[in-house]
C-alpha atoms as a PDB file:
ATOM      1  CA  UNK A   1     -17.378 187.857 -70.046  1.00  0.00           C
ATOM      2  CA  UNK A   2     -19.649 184.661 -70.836  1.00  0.00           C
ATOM      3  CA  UNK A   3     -22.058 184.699 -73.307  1.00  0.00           C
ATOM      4  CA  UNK A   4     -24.766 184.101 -70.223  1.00  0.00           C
ATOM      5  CA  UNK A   5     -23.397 187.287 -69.083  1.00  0.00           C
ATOM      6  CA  UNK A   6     -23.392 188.881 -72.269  1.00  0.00           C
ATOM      7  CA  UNK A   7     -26.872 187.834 -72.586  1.00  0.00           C
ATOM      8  CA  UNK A   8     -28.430 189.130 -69.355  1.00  0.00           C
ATOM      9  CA  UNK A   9     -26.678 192.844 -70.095  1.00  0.00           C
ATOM     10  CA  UNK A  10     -28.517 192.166 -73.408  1.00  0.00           C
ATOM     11  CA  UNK A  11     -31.819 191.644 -71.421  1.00  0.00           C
ATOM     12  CA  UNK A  12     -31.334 194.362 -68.857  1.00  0.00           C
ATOM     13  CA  UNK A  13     -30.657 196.939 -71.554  1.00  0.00           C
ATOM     14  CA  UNK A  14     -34.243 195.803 -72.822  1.00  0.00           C
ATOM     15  CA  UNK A  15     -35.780 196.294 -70.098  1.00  0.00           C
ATOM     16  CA  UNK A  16     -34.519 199.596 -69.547  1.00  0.00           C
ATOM     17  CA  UNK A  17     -35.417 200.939 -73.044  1.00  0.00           C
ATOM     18  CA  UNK A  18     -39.089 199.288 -72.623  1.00  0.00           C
ATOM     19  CA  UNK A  19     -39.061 201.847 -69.305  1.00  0.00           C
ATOM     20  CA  UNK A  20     -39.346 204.917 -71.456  1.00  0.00           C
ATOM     21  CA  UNK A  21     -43.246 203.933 -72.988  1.00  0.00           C
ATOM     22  CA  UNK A  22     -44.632 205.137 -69.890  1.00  0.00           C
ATOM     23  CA  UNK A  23     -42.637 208.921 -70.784  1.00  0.00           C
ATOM     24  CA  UNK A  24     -43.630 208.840 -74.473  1.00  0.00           C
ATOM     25  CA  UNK A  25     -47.247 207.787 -74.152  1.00  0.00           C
ATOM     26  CA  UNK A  26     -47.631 209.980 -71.393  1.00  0.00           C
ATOM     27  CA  UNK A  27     -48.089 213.068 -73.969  1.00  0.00           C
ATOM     28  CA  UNK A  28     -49.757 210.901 -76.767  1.00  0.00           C
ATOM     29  CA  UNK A  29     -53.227 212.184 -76.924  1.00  0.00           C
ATOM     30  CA  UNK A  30     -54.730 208.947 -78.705  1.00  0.00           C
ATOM     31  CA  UNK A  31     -55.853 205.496 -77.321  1.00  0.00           C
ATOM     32  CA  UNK A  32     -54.220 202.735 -76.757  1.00  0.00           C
ATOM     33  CA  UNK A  33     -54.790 200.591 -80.078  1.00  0.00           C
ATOM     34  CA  UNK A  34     -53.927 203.732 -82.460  1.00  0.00           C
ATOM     35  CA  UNK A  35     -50.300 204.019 -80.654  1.00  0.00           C
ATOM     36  CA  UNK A  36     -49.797 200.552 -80.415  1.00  0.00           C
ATOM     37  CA  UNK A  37     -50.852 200.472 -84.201  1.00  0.00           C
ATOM     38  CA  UNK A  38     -47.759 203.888 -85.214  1.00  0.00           C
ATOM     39  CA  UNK A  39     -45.012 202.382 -83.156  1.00  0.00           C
ATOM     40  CA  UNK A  40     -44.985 198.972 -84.502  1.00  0.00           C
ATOM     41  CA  UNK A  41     -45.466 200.126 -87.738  1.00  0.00           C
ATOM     42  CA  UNK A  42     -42.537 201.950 -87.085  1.00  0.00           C
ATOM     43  CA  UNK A  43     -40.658 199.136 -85.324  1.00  0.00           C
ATOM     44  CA  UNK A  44     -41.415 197.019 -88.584  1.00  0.00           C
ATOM     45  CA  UNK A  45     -38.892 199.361 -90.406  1.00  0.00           C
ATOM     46  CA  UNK A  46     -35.978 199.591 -88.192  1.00  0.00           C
ATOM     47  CA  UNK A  47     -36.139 195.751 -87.183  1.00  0.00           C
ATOM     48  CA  UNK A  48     -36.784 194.836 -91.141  1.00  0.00           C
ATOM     49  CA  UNK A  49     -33.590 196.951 -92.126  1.00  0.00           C
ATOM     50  CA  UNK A  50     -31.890 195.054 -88.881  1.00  0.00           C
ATOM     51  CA  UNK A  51     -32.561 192.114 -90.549  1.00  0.00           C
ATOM     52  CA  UNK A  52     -31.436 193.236 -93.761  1.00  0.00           C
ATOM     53  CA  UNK A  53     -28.119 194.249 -92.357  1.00  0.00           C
ATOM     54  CA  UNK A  54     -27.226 190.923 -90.573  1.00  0.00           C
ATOM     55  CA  UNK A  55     -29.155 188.554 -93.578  1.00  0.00           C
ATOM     56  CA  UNK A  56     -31.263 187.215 -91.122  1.00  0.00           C
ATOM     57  CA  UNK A  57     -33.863 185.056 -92.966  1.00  0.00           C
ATOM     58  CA  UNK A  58     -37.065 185.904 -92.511  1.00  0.00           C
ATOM     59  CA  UNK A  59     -38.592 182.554 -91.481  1.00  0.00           C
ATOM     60  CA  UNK A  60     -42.625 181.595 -91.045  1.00  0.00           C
ATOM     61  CA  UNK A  61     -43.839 178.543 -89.579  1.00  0.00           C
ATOM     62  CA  UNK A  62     -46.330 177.765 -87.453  1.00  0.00           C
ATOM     63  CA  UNK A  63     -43.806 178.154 -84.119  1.00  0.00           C
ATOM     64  CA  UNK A  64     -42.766 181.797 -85.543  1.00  0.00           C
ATOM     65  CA  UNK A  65     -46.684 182.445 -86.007  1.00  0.00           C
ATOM     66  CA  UNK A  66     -47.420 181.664 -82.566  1.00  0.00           C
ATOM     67  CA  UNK A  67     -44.796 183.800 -81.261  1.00  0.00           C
ATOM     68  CA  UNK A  68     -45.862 186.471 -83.720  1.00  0.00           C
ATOM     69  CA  UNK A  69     -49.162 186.305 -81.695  1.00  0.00           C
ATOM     70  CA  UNK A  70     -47.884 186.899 -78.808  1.00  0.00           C
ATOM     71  CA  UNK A  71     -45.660 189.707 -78.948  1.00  0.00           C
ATOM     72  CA  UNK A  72     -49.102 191.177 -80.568  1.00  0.00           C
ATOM     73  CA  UNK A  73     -50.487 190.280 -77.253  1.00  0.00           C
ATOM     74  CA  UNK A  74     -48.336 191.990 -75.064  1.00  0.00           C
ATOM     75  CA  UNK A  75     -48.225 194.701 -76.572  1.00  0.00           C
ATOM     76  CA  UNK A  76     -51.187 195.764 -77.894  1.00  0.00           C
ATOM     77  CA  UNK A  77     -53.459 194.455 -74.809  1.00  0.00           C
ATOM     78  CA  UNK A  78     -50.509 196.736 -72.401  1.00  0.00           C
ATOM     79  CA  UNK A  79     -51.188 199.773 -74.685  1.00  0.00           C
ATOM     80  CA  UNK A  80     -55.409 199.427 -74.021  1.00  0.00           C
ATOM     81  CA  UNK A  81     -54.899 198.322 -70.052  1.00  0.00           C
ATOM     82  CA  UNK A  82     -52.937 201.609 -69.808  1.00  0.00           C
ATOM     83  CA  UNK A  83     -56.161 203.434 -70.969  1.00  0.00           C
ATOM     84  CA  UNK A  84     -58.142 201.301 -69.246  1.00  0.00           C
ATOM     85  CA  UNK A  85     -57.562 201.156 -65.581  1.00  0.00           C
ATOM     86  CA  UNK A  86     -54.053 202.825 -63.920  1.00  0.00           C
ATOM     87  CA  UNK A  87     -50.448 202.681 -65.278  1.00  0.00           C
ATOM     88  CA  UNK A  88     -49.521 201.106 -62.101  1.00  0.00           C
ATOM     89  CA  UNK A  89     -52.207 198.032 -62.129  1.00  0.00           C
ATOM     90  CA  UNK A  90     -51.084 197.628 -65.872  1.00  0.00           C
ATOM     91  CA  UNK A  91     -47.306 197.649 -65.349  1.00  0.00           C
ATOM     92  CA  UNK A  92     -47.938 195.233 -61.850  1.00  0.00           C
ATOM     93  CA  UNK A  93     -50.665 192.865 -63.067  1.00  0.00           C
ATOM     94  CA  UNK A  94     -48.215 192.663 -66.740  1.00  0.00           C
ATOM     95  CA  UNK A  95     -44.898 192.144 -64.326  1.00  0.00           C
ATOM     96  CA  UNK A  96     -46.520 188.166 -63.736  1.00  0.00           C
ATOM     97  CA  UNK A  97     -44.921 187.115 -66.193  1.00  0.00           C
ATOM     98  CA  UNK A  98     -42.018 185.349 -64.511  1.00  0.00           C
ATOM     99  CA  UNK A  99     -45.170 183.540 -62.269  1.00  0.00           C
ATOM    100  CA  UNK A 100     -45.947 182.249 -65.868  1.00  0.00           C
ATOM    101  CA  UNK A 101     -42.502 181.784 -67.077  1.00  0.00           C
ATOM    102  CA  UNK A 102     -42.392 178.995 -64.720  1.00  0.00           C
ATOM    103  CA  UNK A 103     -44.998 176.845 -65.369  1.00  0.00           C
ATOM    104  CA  UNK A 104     -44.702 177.334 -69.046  1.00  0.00           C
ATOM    105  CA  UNK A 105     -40.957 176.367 -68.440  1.00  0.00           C
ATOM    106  CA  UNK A 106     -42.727 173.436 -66.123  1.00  0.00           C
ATOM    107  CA  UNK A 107     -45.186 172.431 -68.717  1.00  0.00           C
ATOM    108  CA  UNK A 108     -43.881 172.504 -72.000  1.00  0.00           C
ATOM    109  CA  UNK A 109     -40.372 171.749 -71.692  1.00  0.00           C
ATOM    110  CA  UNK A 110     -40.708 169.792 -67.885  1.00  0.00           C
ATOM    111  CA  UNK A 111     -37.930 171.854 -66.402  1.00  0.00           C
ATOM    112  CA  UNK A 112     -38.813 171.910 -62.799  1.00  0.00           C
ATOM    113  CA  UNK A 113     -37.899 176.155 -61.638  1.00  0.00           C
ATOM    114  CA  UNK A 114     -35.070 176.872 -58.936  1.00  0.00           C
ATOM    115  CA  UNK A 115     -35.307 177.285 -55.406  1.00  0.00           C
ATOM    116  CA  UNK A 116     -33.589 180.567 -56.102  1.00  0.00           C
ATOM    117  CA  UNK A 117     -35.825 181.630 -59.071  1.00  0.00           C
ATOM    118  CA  UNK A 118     -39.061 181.249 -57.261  1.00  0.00           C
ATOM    119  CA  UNK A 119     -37.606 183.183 -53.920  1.00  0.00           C
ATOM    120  CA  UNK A 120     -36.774 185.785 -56.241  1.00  0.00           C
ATOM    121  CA  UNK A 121     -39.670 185.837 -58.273  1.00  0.00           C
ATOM    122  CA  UNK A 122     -41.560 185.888 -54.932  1.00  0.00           C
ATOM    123  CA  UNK A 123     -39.751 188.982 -53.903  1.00  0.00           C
ATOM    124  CA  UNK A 124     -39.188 190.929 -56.671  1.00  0.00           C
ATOM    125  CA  UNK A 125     -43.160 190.333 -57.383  1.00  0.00           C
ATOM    126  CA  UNK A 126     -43.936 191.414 -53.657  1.00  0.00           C
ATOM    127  CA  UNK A 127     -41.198 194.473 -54.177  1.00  0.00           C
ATOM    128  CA  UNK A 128     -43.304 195.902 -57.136  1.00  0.00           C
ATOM    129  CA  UNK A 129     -46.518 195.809 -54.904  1.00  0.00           C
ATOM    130  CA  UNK A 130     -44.994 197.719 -52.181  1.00  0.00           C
ATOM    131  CA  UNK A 131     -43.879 200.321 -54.902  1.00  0.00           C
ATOM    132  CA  UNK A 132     -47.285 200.721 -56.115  1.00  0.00           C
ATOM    133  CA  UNK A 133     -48.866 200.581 -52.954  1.00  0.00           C
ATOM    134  CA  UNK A 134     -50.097 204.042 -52.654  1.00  0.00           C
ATOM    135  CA  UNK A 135     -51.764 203.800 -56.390  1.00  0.00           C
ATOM    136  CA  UNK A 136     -52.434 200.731 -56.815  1.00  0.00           C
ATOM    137  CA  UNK A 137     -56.372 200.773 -57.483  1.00  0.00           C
ATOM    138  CA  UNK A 138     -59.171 198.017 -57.781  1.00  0.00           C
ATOM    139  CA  UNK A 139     -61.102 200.038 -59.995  1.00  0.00           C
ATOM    140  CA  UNK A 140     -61.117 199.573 -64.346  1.00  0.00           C
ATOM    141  CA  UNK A 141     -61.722 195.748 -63.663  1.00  0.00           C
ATOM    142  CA  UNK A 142     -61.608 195.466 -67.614  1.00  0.00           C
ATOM    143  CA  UNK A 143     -58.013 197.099 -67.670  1.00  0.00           C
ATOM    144  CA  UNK A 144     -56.863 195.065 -64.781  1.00  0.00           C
ATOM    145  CA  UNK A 145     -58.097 191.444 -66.501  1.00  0.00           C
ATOM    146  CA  UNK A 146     -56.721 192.851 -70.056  1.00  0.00           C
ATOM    147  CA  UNK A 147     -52.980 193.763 -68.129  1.00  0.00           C
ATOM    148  CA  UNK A 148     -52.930 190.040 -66.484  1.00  0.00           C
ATOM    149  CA  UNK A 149     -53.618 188.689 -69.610  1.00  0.00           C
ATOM    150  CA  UNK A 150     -50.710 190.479 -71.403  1.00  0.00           C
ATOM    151  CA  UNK A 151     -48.308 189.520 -68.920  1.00  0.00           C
ATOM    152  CA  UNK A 152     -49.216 185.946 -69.608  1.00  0.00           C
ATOM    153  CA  UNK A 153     -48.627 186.863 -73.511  1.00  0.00           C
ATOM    154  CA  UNK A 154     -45.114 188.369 -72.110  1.00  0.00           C
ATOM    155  CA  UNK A 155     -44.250 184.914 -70.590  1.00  0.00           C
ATOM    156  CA  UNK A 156     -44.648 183.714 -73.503  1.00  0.00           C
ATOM    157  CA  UNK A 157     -42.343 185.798 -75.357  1.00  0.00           C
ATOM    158  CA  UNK A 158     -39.413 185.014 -73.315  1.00  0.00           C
ATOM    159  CA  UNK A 159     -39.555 181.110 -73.969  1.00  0.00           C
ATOM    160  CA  UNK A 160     -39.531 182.258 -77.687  1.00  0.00           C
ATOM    161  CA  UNK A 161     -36.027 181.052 -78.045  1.00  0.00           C
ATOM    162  CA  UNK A 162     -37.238 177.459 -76.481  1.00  0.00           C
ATOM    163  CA  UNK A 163     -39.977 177.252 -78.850  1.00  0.00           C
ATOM    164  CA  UNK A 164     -38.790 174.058 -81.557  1.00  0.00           C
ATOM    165  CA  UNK A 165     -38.394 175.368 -84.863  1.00  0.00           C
ATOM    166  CA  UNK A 166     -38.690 179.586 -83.349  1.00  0.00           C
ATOM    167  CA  UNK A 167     -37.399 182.355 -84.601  1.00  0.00           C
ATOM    168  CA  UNK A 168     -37.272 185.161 -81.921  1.00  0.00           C
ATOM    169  CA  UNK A 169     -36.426 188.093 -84.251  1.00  0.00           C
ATOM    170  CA  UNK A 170     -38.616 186.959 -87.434  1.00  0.00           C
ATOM    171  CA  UNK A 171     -41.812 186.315 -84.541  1.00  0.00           C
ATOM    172  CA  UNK A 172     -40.954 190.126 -83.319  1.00  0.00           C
ATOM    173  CA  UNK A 173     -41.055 191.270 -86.910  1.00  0.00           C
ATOM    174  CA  UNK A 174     -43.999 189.517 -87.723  1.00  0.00           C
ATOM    175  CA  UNK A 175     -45.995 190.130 -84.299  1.00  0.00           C
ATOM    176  CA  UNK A 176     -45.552 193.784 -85.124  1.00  0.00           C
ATOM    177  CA  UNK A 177     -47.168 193.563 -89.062  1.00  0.00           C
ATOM    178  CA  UNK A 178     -49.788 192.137 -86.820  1.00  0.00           C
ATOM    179  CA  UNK A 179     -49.474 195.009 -84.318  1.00  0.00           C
ATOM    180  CA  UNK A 180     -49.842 197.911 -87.263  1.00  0.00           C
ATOM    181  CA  UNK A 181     -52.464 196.480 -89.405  1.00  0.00           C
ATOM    182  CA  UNK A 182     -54.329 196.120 -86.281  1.00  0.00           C
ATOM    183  CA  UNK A 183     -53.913 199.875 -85.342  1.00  0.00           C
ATOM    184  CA  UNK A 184     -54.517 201.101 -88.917  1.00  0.00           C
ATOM    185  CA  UNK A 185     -58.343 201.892 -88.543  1.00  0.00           C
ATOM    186  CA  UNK A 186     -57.902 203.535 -85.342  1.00  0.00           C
ATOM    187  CA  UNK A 187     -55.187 205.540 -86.203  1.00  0.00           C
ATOM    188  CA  UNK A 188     -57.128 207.018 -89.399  1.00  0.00           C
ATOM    189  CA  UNK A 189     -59.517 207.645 -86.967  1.00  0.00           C
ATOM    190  CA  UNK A 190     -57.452 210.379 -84.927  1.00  0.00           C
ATOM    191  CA  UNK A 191     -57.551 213.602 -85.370  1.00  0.00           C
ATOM    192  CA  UNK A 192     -54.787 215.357 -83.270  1.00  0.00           C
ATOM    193  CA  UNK A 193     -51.200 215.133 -84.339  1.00  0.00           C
ATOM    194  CA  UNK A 194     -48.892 217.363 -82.154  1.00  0.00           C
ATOM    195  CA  UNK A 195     -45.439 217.431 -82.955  1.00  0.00           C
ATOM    196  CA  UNK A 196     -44.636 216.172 -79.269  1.00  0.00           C
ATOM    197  CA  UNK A 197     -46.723 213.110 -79.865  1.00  0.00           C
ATOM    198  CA  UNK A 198     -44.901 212.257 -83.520  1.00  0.00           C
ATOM    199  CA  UNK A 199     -41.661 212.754 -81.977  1.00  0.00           C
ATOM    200  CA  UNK A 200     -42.518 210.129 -78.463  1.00  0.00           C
ATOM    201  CA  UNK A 201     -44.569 208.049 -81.188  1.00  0.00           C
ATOM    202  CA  UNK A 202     -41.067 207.655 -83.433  1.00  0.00           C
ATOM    203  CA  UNK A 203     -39.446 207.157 -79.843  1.00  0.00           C
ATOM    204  CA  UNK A 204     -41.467 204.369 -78.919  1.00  0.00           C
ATOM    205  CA  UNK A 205     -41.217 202.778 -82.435  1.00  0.00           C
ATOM    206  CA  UNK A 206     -37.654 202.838 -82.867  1.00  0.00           C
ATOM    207  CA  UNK A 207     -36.101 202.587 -79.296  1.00  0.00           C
ATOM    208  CA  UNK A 208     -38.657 201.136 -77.128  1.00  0.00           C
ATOM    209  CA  UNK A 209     -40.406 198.783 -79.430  1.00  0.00           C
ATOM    210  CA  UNK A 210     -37.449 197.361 -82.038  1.00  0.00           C
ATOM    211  CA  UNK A 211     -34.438 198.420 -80.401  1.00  0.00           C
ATOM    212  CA  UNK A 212     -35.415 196.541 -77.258  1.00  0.00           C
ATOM    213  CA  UNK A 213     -37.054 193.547 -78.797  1.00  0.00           C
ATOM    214  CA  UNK A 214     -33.564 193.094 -80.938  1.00  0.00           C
ATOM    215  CA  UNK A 215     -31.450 193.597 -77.690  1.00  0.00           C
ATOM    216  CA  UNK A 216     -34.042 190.921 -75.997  1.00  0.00           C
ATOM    217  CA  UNK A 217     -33.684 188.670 -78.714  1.00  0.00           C
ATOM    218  CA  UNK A 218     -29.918 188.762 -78.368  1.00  0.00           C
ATOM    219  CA  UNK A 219     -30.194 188.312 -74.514  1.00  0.00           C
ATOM    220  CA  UNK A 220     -32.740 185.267 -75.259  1.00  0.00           C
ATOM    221  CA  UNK A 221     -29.942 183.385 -76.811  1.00  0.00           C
ATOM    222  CA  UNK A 222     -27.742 182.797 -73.962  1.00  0.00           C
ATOM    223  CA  UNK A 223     -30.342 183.819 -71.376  1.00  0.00           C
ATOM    224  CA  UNK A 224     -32.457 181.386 -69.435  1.00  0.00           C
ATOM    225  CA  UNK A 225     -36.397 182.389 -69.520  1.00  0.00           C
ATOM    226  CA  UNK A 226     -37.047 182.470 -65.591  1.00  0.00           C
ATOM    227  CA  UNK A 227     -33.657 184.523 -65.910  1.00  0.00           C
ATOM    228  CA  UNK A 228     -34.441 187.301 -68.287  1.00  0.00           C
ATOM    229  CA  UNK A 229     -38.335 187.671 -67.188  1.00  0.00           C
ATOM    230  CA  UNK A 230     -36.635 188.234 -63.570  1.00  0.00           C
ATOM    231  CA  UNK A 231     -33.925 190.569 -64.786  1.00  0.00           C
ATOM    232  CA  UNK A 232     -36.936 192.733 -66.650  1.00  0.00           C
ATOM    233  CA  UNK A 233     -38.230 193.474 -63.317  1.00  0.00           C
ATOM    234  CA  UNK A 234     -36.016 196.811 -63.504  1.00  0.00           C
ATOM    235  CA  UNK A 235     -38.656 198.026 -66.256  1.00  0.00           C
ATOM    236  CA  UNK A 236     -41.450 198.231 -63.979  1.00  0.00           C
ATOM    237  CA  UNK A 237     -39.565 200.347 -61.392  1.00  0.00           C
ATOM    238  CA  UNK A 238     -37.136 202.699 -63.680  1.00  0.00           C
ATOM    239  CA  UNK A 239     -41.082 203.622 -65.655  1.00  0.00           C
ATOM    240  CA  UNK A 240     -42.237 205.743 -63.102  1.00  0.00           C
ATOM    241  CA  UNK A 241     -39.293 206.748 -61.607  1.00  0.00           C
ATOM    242  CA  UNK A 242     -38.240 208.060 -65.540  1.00  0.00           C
ATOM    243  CA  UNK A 243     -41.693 209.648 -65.181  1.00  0.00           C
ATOM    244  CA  UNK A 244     -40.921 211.586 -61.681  1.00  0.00           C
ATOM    245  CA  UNK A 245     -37.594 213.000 -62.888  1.00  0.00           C
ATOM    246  CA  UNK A 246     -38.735 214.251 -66.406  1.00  0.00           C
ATOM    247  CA  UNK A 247     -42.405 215.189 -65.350  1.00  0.00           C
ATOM    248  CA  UNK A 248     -42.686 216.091 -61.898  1.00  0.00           C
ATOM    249  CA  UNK A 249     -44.164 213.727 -60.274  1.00  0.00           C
ATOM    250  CA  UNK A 250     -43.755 212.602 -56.803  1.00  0.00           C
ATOM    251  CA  UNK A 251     -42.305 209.340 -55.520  1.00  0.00           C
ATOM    252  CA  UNK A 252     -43.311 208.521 -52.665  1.00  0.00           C
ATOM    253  CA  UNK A 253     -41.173 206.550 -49.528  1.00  0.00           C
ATOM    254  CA  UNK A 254     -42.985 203.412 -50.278  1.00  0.00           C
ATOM    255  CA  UNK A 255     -42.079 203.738 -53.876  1.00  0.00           C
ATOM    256  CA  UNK A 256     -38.693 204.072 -52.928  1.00  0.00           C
ATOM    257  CA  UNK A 257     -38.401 201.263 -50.610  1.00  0.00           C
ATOM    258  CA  UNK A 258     -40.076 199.041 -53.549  1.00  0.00           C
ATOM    259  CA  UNK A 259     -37.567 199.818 -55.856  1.00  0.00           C
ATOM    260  CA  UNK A 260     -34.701 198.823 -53.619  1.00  0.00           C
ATOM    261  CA  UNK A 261     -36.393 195.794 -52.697  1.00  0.00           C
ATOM    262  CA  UNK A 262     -36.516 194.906 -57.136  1.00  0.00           C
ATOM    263  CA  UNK A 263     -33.177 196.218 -57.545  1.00  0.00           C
ATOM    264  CA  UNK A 264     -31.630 194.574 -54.800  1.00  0.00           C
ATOM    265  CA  UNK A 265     -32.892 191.345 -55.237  1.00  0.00           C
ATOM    266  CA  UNK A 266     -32.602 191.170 -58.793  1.00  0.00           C
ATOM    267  CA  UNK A 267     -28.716 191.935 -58.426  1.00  0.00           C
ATOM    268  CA  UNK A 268     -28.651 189.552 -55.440  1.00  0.00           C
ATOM    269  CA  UNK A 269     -30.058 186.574 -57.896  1.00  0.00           C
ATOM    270  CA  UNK A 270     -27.148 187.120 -60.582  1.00  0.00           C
ATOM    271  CA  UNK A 271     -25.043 187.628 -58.128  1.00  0.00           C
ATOM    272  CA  UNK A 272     -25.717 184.264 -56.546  1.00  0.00           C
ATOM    273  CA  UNK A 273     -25.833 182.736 -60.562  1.00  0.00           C
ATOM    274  CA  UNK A 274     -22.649 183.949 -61.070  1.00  0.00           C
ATOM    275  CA  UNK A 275     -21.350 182.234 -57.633  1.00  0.00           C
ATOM    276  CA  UNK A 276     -22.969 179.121 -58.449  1.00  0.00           C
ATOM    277  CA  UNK A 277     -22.000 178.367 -62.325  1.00  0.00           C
ATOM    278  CA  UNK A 278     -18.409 179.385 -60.835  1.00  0.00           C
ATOM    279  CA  UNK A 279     -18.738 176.937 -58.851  1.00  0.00           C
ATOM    280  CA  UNK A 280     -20.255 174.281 -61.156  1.00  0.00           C
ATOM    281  CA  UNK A 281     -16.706 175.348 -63.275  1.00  0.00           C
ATOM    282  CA  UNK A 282     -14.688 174.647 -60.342  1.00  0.00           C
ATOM    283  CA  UNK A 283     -15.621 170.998 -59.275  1.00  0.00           C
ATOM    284  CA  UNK A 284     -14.002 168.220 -60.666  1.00  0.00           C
ATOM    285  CA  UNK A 285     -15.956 166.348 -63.741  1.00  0.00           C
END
């Protein structure tokens, strides 16, 4: 297996462990800042011991601050959208990212997107609308803006590993200080603590915050960005799908056509990846 191979499993796996937030906040009677604010402070443990274990320097400059910033971003202005207007406009309006991963690709580094990536990104992007097409809603305008603005912050998170002088892991670790010291005040401010919302809160800290930042990390290494923000398009589809089998709740024949459309094509454009750096192997120097 190649390491770019390696690195997309690396990314998928991510993707699917960021899937489960919609289960474990589901049952988390608090808003969006004060569980933002528990599972990062969580996710600062288990990805500081991470670090510990593989002597990974814990670097700071000002390339590591911005990415610090935005993993903040993304996930604290996700956690308030969700409270804010409907999980599906959150999850679609966040799920731009690729859209963004281009031009900041374009941009900043002047590396011009694929014919393939944008057909894909086109849709992948037009798979998750037919998904949510029975729910999605116009309404919590707020939400809505706050969502598209933390899918911009998620672009940003997968060109971490292009940044000059980044540091993936240490702007994870550092993004999520940011993350619990923000949450603090409104987490002292709750007053309900079932044992069902500890347990999804230490879910959500250790497996769908730092577990799958460390497995993106990983996947960012060998990954390209258009790549992995494409190959995270499972997450949006396996979240309410997770939700239906566990809770209940109904998927409808629209949502089911959607999520062939996102799973197909996203297999379909590795697929074709795989063909074409085979290829590239193949022909003479």
């Amino acid at each position: 297996m190649t390491a770019e191979k390696r690195g997309t499993l690396f990314v998928f796996a991510a993707a699917v462990l960021y899937s489960i937030g919609g289960l474990c906040i589901k049952v988390i009677p608090w808003n969006g800042m004060s569980i933002n604010g528990g599972r990062t402070a969580i996710a600062v443990v288990v990805i500081g011991a991470y670090l510990a274990l593989v002597r990974h320097p814990l670097k700071m400059n000002r390339w590591v601050l911005l990415g610090a910033v935005l993993v903040f971003g993304t996930n604290a202005l996700f956690s308030v959208a969700n409270k804010m207007t409907t999980a599906a406009n959150a999850i679609v309006l966040q799920f731009t990212a690729p859209v963004f991963v281009m031009l900041f690709s374009l941009i900043l580094f002047h590396r011009r997107p694929q014919k393939l990536d944008v057909i894909t990104c086109v849709v992948v992007f037009g798979g998750i609308l037919f998904f949510f097409v029975d729910s999605l809603e116009m309404g919590g305008q707020v939400g809505n803006v706050l969502a598209l603005i933390s899918g911009i912050a998620y672009a940003g998170v997968f060109c971490l590993n292009e940044m000059p002088e980044g540091d993936p892991i240490a702007s994870v670790f550092w993004g999520d200080v940011i993350s619990a010291l923000a949450g603090l005040p409104f987490l002292l401010q709750e007053t309900q603590f079932p044992p069902e919302a500890l347990i999804s809160l230490g879910i959500l800290g250790t497996f769908q915050v730092a577990l799958a930042y460390i497995f993106l990390c990983i996947g960012l290494k060998t990954t390209p960005p258009v790549t992995a923000s494409l190959v995270s398009g499972i997450e949006p589809v396996l979240n309410p799908i997770l939700v239906a089998i566990f809770y209940g709740e109904t998927v409808g024949r629209f949502a089911l056509a959607g999520a062939a459309i996102v799973i197909g094509s996203v297999v379909t454009y590795n697929v074709l990846r795989v063909r074409a750096s085979g290829d590239q192997e193949k022909s003479p120097a």
